[in-house]
Structures are given as structure tokens and as C-alpha cells.
C-alpha atoms as a PDB file:
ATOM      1  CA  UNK A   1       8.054   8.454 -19.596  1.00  0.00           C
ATOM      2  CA  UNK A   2       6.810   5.201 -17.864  1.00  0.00           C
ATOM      3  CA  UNK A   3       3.940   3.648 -18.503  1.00  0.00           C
ATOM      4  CA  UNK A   4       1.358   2.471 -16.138  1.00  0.00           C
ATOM      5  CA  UNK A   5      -1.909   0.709 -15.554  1.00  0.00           C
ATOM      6  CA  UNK A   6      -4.123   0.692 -11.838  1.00  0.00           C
ATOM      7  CA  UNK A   7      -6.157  -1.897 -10.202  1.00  0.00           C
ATOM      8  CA  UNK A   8      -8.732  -0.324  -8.357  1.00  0.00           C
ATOM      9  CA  UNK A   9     -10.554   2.763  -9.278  1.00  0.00           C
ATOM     10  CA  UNK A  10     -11.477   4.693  -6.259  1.00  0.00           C
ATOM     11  CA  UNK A  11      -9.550   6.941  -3.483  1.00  0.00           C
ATOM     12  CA  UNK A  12      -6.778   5.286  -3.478  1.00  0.00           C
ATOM     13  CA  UNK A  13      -6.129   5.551  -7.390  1.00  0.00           C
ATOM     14  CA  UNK A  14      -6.674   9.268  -7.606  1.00  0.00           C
ATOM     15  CA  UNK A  15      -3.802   9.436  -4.366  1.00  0.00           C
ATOM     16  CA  UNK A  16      -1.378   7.145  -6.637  1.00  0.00           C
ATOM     17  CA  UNK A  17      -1.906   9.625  -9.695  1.00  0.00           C
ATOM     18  CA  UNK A  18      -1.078  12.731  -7.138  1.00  0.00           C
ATOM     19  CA  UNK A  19       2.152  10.948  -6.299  1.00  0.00           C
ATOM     20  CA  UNK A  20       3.482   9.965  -9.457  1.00  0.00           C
ATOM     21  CA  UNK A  21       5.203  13.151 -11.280  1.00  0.00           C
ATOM     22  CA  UNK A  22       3.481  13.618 -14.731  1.00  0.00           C
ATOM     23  CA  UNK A  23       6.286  14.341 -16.292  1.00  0.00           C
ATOM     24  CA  UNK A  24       7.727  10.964 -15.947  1.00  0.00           C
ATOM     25  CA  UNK A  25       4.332   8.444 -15.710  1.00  0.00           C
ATOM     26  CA  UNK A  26       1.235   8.339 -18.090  1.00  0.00           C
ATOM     27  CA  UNK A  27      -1.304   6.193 -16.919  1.00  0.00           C
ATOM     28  CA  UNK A  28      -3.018   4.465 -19.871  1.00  0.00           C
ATOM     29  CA  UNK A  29      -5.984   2.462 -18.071  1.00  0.00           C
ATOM     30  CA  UNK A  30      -7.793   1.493 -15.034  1.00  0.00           C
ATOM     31  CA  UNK A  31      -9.296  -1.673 -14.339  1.00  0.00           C
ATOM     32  CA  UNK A  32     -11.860  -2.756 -11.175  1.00  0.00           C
ATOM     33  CA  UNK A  33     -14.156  -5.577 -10.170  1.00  0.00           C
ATOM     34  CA  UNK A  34     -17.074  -3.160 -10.211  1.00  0.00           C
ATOM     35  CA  UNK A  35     -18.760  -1.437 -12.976  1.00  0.00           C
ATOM     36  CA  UNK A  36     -17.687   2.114 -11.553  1.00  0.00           C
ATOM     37  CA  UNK A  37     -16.897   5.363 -13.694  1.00  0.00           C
ATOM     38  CA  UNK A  38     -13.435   5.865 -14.144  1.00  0.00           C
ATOM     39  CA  UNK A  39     -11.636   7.880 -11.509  1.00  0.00           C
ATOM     40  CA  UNK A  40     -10.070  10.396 -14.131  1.00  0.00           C
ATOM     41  CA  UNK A  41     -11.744  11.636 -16.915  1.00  0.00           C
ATOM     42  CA  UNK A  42      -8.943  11.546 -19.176  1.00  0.00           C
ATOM     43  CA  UNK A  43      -8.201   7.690 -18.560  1.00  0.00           C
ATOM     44  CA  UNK A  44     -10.570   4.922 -19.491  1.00  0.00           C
ATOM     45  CA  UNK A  45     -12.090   2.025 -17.269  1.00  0.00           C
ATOM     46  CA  UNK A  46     -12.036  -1.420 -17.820  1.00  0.00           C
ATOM     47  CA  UNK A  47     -13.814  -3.812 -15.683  1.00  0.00           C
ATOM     48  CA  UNK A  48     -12.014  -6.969 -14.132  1.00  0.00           C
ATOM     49  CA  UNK A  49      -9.771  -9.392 -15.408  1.00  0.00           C
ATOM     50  CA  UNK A  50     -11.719 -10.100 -18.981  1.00  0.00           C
ATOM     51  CA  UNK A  51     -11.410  -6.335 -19.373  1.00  0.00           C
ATOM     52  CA  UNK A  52      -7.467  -6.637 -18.742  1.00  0.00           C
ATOM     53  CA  UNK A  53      -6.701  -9.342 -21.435  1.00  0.00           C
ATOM     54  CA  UNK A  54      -9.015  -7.714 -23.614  1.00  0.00           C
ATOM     55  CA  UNK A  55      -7.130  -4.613 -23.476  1.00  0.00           C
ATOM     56  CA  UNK A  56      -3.520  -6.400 -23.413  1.00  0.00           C
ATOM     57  CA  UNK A  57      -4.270  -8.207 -26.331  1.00  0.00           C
ATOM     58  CA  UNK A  58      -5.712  -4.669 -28.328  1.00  0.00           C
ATOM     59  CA  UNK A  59      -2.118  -3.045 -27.590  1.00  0.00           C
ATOM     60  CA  UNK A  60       0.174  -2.650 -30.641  1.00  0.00           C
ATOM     61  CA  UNK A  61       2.786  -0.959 -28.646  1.00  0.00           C
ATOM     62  CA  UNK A  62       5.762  -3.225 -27.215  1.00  0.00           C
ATOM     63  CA  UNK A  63       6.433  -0.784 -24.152  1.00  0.00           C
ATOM     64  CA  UNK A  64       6.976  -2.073 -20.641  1.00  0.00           C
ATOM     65  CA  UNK A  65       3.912  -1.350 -18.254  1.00  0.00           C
ATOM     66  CA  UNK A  66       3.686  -1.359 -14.850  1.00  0.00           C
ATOM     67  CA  UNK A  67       1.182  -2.186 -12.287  1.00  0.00           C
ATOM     68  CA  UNK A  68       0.001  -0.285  -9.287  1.00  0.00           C
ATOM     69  CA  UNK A  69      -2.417  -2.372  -6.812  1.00  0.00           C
ATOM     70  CA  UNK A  70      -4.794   1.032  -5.909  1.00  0.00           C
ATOM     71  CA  UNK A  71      -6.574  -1.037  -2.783  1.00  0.00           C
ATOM     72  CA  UNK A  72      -6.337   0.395   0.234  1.00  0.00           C
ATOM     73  CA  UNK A  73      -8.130  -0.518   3.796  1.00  0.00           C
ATOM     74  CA  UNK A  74      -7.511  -4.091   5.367  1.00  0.00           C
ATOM     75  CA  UNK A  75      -7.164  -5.929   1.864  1.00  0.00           C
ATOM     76  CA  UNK A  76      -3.686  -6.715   2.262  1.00  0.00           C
ATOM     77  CA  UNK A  77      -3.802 -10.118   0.894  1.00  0.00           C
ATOM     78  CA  UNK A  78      -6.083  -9.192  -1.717  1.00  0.00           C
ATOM     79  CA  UNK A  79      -3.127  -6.695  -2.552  1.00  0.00           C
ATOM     80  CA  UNK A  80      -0.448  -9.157  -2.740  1.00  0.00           C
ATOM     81  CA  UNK A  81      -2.843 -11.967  -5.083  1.00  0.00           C
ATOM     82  CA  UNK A  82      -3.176  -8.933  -7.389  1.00  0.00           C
ATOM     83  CA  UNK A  83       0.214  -7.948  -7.532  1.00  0.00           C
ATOM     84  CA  UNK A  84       1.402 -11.533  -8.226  1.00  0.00           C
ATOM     85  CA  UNK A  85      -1.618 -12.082 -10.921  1.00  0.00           C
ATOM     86  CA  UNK A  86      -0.411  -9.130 -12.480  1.00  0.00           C
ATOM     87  CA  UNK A  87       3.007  -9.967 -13.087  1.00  0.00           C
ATOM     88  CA  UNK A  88       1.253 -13.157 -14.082  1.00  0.00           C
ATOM     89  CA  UNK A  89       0.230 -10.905 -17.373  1.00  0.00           C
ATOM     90  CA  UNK A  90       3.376  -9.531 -17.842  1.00  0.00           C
ATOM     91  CA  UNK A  91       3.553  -6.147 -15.581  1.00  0.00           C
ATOM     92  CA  UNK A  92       5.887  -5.391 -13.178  1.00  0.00           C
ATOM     93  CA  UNK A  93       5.192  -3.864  -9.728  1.00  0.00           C
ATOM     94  CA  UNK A  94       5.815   0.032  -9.619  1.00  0.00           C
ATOM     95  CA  UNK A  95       6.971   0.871  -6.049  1.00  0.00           C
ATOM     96  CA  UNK A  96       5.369   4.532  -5.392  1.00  0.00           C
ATOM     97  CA  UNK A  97       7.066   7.016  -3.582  1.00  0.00           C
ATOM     98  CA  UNK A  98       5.984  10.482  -3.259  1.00  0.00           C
ATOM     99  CA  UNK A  99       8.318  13.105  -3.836  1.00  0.00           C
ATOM    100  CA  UNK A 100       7.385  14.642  -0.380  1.00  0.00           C
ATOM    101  CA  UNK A 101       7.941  11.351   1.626  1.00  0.00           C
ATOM    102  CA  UNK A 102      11.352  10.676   3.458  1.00  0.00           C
ATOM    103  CA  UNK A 103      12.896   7.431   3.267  1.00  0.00           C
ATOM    104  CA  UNK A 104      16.165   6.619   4.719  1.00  0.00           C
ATOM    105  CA  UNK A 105      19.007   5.811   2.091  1.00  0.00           C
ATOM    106  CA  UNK A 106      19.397   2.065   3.842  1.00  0.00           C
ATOM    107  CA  UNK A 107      15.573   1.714   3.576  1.00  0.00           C
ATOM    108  CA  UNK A 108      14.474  -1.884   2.160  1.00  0.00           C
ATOM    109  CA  UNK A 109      11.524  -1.024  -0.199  1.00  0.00           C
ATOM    110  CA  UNK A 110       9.653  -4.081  -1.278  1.00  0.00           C
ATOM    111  CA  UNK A 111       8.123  -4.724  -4.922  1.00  0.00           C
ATOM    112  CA  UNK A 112       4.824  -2.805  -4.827  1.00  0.00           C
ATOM    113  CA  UNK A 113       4.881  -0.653  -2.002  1.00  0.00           C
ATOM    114  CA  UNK A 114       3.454   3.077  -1.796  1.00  0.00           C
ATOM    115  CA  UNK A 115       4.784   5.746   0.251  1.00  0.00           C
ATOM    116  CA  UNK A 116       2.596   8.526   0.623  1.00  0.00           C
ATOM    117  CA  UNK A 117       2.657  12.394   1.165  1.00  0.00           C
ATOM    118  CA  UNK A 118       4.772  13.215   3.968  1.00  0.00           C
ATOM    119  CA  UNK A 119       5.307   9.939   5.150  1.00  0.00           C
ATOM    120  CA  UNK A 120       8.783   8.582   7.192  1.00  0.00           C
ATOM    121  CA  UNK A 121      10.786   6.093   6.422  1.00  0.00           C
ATOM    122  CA  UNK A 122      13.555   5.801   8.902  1.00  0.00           C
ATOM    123  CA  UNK A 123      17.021   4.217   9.094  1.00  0.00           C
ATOM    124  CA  UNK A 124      17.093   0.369   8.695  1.00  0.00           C
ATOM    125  CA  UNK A 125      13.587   0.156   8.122  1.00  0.00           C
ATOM    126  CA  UNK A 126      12.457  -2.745   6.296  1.00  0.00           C
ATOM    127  CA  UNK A 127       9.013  -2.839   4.291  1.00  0.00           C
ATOM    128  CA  UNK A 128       7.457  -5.745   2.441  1.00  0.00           C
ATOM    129  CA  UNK A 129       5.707  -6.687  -1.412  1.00  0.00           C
ATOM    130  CA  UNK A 130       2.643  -4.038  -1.081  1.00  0.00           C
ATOM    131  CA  UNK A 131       2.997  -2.350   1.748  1.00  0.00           C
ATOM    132  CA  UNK A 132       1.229   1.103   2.062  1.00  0.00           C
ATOM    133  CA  UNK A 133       2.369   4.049   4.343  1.00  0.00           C
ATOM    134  CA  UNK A 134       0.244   7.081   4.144  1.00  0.00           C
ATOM    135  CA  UNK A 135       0.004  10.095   4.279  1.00  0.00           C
ATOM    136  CA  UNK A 136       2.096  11.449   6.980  1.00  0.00           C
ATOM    137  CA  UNK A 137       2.301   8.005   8.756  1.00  0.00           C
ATOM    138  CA  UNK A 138       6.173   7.619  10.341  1.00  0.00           C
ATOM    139  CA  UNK A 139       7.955   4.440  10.496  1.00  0.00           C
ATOM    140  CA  UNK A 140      10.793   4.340  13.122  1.00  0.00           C
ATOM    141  CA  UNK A 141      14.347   2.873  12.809  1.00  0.00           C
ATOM    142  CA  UNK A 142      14.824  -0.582  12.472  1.00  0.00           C
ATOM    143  CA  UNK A 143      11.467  -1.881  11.930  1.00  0.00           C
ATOM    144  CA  UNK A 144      10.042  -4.430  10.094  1.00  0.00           C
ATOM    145  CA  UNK A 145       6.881  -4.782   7.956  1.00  0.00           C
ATOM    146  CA  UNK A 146       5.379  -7.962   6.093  1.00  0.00           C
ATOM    147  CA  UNK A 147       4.098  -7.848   3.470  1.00  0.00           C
ATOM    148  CA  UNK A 148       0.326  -6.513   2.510  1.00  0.00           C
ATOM    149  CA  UNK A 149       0.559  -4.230   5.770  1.00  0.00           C
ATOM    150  CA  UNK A 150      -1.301  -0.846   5.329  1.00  0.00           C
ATOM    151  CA  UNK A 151      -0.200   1.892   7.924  1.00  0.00           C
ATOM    152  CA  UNK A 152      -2.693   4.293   7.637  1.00  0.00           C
ATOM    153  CA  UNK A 153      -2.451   8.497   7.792  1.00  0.00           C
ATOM    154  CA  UNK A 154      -0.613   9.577  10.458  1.00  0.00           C
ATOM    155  CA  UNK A 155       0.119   6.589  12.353  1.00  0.00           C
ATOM    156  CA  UNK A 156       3.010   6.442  14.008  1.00  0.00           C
ATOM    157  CA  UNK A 157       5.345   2.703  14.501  1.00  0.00           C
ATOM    158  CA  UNK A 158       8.208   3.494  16.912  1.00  0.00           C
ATOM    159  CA  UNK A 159      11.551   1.827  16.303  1.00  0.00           C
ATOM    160  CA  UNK A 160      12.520  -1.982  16.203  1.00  0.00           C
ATOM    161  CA  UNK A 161       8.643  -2.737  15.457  1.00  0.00           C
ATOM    162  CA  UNK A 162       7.682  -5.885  13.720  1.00  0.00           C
ATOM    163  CA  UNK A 163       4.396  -6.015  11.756  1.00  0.00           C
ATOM    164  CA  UNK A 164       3.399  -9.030  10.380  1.00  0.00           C
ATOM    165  CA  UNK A 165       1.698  -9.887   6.860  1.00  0.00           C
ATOM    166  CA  UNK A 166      -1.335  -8.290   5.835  1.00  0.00           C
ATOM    167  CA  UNK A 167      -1.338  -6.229   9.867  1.00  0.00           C
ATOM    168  CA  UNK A 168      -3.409  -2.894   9.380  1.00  0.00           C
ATOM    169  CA  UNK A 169      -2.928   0.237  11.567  1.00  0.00           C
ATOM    170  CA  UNK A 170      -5.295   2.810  11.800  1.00  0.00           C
ATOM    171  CA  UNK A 171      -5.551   6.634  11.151  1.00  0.00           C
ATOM    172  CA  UNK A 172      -3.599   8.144  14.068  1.00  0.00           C
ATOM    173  CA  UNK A 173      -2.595   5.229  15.743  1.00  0.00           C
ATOM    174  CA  UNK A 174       0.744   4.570  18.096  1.00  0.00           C
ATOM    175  CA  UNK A 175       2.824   2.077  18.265  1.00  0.00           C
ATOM    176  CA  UNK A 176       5.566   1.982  21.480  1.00  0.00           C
ATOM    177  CA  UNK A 177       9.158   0.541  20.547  1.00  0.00           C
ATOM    178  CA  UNK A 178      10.021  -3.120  20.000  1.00  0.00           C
ATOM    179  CA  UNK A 179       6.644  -4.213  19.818  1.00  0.00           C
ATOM    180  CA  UNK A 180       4.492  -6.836  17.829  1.00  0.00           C
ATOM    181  CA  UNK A 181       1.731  -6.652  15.572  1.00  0.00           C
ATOM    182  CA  UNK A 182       0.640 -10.516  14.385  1.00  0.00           C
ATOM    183  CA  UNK A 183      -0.357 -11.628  11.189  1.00  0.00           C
ATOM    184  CA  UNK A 184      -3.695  -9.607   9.595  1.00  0.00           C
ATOM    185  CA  UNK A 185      -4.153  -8.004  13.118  1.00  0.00           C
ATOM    186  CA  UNK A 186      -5.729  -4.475  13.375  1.00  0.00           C
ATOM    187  CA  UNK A 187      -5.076  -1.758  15.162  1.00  0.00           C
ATOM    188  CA  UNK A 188      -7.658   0.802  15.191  1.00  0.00           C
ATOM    189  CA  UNK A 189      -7.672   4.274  14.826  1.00  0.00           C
ATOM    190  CA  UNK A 190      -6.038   6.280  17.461  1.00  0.00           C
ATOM    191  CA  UNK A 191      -5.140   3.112  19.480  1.00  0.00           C
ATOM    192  CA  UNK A 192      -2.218   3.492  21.683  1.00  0.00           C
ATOM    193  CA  UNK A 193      -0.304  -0.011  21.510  1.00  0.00           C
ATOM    194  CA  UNK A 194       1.842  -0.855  24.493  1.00  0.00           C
ATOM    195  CA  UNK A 195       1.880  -4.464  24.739  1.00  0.00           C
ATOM    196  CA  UNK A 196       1.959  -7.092  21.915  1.00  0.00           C
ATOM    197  CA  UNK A 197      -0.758  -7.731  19.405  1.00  0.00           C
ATOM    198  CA  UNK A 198      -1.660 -11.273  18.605  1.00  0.00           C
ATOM    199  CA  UNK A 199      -2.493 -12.623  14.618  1.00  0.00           C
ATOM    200  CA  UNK A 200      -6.105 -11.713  14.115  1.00  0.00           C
ATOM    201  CA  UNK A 201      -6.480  -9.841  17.361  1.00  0.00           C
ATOM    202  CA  UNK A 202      -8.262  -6.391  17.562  1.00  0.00           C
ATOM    203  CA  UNK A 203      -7.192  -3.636  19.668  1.00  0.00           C
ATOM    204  CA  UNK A 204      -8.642  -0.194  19.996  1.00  0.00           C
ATOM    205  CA  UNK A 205      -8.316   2.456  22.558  1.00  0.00           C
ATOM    206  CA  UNK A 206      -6.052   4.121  25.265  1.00  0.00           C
ATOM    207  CA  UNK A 207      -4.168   1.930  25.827  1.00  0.00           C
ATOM    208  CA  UNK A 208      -5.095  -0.332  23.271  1.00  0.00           C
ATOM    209  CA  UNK A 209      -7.142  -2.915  24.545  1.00  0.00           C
ATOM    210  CA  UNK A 210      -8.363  -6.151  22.680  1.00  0.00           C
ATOM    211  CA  UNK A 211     -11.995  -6.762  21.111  1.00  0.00           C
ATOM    212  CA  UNK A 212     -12.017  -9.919  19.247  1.00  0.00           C
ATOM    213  CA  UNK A 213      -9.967 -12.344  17.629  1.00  0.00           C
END
């Protein structure tokens, strides 16, 4: 059994604890920025980073814990700092992958990452430090995500797509082949993309259609 610790204690933590099997991850503590109750009653709360030394320095046990970053929305580079800060302390990444997701045996999975409920992760697909696919999102062949990139439930990234760092995609969204989504862009739910999407450009809409930058 592994041992693990989450940062963020909302939605996206009680998803996390659905996709890891019980049987082989105990999760010993949950840690957020806000004075929230926990998300579990059967795991404690500890609030921000005084509350993670505090509890690293109470352990007595010399067992390898991981980390899961549980932010989800367009906090991609909030993810990534995290991630990095807690390896910082000593934890390793945990790379989540639901046992009802597909991913492609040539997959690249970066450190971090969390693939959701009946998510797709085709052939020669390459994802990034913290990426999220949920639930049911599909990513096609040969596509390439940056890192901090959430693609949200149900979204859909054709192949040969490149998505830059910290790029979200909304619920439902499209994405035609060989397109590009810039750096922290966001594509909003339902948007059908069929033309390139600049770095901090948003597009909504049928066709997608820009709204600020």
C-alpha cells in the first residue's frame, strides 16, 4: 500500500480518492489554503504550508509519500508551483490514472498528471507535469499537451493537437485536427475550435470565436 497526501480539499480531491484503488493507496492527510472541513471524514485537514511541515515533522514513520495537486479549473500554474514545492518537502508526484481510463501503451505520461473516469488517451499522445483529463474527455493520436493543461469532462482534442502550458478546455468542447491552443488560453465550454488559438486568447462558441485576450 502507497501512501499519499492531497493539496486541495474540495471536488477535485474526493474525484482523486474515487480513482485511486483502496486496496493499494491510503491517504493519510489533506492540506488547503482555506480553513475548510476536510473532504473525507475519515482523513484529517491541515491548513497551508505551516500545517504541512507541522505534520512532516510529527511523522515517526520513514515511508515514502506521495503528492497529488487536487486543483482543478484554470490553475494550471498554480498546479505546477505546488507540485514542484512539494517535492521541495520531500514527496514525489503520484501520476493518477483511473482504472476505467484508456491510455495507449506509447502514451508519454508526465509527473503529476490525472486521468480521469473514462477518459482517452490515444496512440503517441504526449501529456505534460500536471496535466488533468477528465472524465470522459478523449485525447487523439499524436497530440501534445504542456504542462498545467486541464481538459475538462468530455472534451474532445482531435489528433496531432498541440496545447500549450497551463491551456484550459472546457466541458464539452472540440478541438479539429492539427490545431493550436497557446499558452494559458481557454477554450470554453462547448466551443467548437477550427482555427488556431492564440496565448491568452478566449474563444467560445460555434465555431469558436474570440472574446478577449
Amino acid at each position: 500500500m502507497r501512501d499519499v497526501i492531497l493539496w486541495g480539499g474540495t471536488g477535485q480531491a474526493r474525484v482523486l480518492r474515487e480513482a485511486l484503488p483502496c486496496a493499494d493507496f491510503r491517504i493519510l492527510a489533506v492540506f488547503d489554503n482555506r480553513p475548510i472541513p476536510s473532504p473525507f471524514p475519515d482523513v484529517p485537514i491541515y491548513l497551508g504550508e505551516e500545517g504541512l511541515r507541522s505534520w512532516l515533522a510529527a511523522r515517526t514513520e520513514a515511508i515514502e509519500v506521495r503528492a497529488c495537486v487536487a486543483i482543478g479549473g484554470h490553475r494550471g500554474s498554480d498546479r505546477v508551483l505546488l507540485q514542484e514545492w512539494l517535492q521541495q518537502q520531500g514527496m514525489q508526484p503520484l501520476t493518477v490514472i483511473h482504472p476505467r481510463a484508456f491510455v495507449a501503451a506509447d502514451a508519454e505520461i508526465g509527473d503529476g498528471a490525472q486521468i480521469l473516469a473514462m477518459s482517452a488517451i490515444c496512440a503517441n499522445v504526449k501529456l505534460g507535469r500536471g496535466v488533468i483529463v477528465n472524465t470522459s474527455a478523449s485525447i487523439d493520436h499524436d497530440c501534445v499537451i504542456g504542462e498545467g493543461v486541464h481538459v475538462g469532462p468530455g472534451a474532445n482534442l482531435a489528433g496531432e493537437v498541440r496545447v500549450e502550458d497551463y491551456a484550459f478546455i472546457g466541458v464539452g468542447a472540440v478541438v479539429s485536427p492539427g490545431l493550436k491552443i497557446g499558452r494559458s488560453a481557454i477554450v470554453g465550454a462547448g466551443a467548437v475550435v477550427i482555427r488556431d488559438v492564440a496565448a491568452d486568447e478566449v474563444v467560445a462558441g460555434n465555431p469558436a470565436r474570440s472574446l478577449r485576450r
